[in-house]
Protein backbone atom coordinates (compact mmCIF):
# COMPACT_ATOMS: atom_id res chain seq x y z
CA UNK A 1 5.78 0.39 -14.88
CA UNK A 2 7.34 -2.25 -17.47
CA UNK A 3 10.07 -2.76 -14.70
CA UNK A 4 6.99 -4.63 -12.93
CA UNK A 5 5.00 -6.39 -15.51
CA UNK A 6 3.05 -9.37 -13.86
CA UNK A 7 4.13 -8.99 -10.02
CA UNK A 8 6.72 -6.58 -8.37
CA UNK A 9 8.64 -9.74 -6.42
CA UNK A 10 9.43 -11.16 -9.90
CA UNK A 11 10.71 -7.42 -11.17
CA UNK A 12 14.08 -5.61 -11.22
CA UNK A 13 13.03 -3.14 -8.66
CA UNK A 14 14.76 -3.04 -5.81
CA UNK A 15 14.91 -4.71 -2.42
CA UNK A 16 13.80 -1.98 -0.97
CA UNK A 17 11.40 -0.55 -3.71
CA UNK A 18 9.80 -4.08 -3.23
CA UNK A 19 9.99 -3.86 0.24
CA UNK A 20 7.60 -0.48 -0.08
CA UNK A 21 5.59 -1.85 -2.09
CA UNK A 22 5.11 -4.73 0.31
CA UNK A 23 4.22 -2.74 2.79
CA UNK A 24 1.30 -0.44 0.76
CA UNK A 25 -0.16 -3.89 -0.29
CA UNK A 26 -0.42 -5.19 3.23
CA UNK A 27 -2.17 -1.71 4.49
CA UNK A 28 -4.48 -1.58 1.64
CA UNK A 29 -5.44 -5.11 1.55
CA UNK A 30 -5.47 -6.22 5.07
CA UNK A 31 -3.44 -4.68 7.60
CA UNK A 32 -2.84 -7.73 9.41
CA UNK A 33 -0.24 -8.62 5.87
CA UNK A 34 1.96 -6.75 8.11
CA UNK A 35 3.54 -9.19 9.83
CA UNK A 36 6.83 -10.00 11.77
CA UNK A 37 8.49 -10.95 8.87
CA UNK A 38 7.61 -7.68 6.50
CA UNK A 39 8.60 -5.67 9.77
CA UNK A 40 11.76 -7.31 9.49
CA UNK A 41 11.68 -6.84 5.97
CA UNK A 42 11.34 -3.32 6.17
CA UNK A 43 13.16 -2.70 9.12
CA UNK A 44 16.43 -3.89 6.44
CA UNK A 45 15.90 -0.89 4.09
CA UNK A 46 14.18 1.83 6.16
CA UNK A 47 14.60 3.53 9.43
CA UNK A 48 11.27 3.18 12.03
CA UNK A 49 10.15 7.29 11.44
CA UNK A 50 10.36 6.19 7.86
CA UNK A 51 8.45 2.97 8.13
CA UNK A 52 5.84 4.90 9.64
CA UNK A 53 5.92 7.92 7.31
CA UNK A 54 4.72 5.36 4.35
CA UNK A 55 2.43 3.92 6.42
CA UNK A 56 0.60 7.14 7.67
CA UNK A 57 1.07 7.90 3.84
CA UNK A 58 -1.08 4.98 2.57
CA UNK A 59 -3.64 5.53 4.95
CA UNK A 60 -4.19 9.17 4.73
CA UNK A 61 -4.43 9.03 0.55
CA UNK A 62 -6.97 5.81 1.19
CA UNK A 63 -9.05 8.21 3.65
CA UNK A 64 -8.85 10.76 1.37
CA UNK A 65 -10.27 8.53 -1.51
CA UNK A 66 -12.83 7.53 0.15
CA UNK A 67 -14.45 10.78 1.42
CA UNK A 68 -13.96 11.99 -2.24
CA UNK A 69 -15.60 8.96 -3.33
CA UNK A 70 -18.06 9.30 -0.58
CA UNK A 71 -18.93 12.46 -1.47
CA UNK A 72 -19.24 11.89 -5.50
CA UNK A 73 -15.87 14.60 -5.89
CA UNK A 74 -13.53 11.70 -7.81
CA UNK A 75 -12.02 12.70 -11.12
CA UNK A 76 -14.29 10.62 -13.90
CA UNK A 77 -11.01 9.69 -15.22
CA UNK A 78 -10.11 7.82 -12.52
CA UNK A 79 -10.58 4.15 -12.07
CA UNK A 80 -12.61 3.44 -8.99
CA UNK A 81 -11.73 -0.34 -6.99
CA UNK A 82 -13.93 -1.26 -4.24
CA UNK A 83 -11.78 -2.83 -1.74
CA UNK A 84 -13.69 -4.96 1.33
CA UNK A 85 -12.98 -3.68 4.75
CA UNK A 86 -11.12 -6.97 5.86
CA UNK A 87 -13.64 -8.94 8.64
CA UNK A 88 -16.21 -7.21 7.59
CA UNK A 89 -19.05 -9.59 6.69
């Protein structure tokens, strides 16, 4: 993680790498961050079936967090973020 440090579009990752990482930060903190342009972005680096493959991969280890956390079954080492649904108010 030193490659990042402060922000990943500053770092020496990759186009794509950043591109990724674009993408999970959009879907985590509101899915409408994915936008024209990140399609675009994406769409540069990785093939549609793989676009989608990260996606459904976010969103299936944030539904699995949450039932665990839900449920009171998270590791106690782990770090717990509360993250607002987006338009919910």
């Amino acid at each position: 993680m030193a490659e990042i440090g402060d922000g990943y579009e500053e770092s020496r990752l990759s186009a794509r790498d950043k591109a990724a990482i674009a993408l999970t930060d959009a879907i985590i903190g509101d899915p409408r961050g994915v936008t024209p342009e990140l399609r675009a972005r994406l769409r540069r680096h990785f093939s549609d079936p793989e676009i989608v493959e990260m996606a459904l991969g976010v969103g299936l280890f944030m539904s699995l967090s949450k039932v665990l956390i839900a449920l009171g079954m998270e590791p106690e080492e782990m770090g717990t973020e509360i993250v607002p649904t987006p338009g919910a108010g």
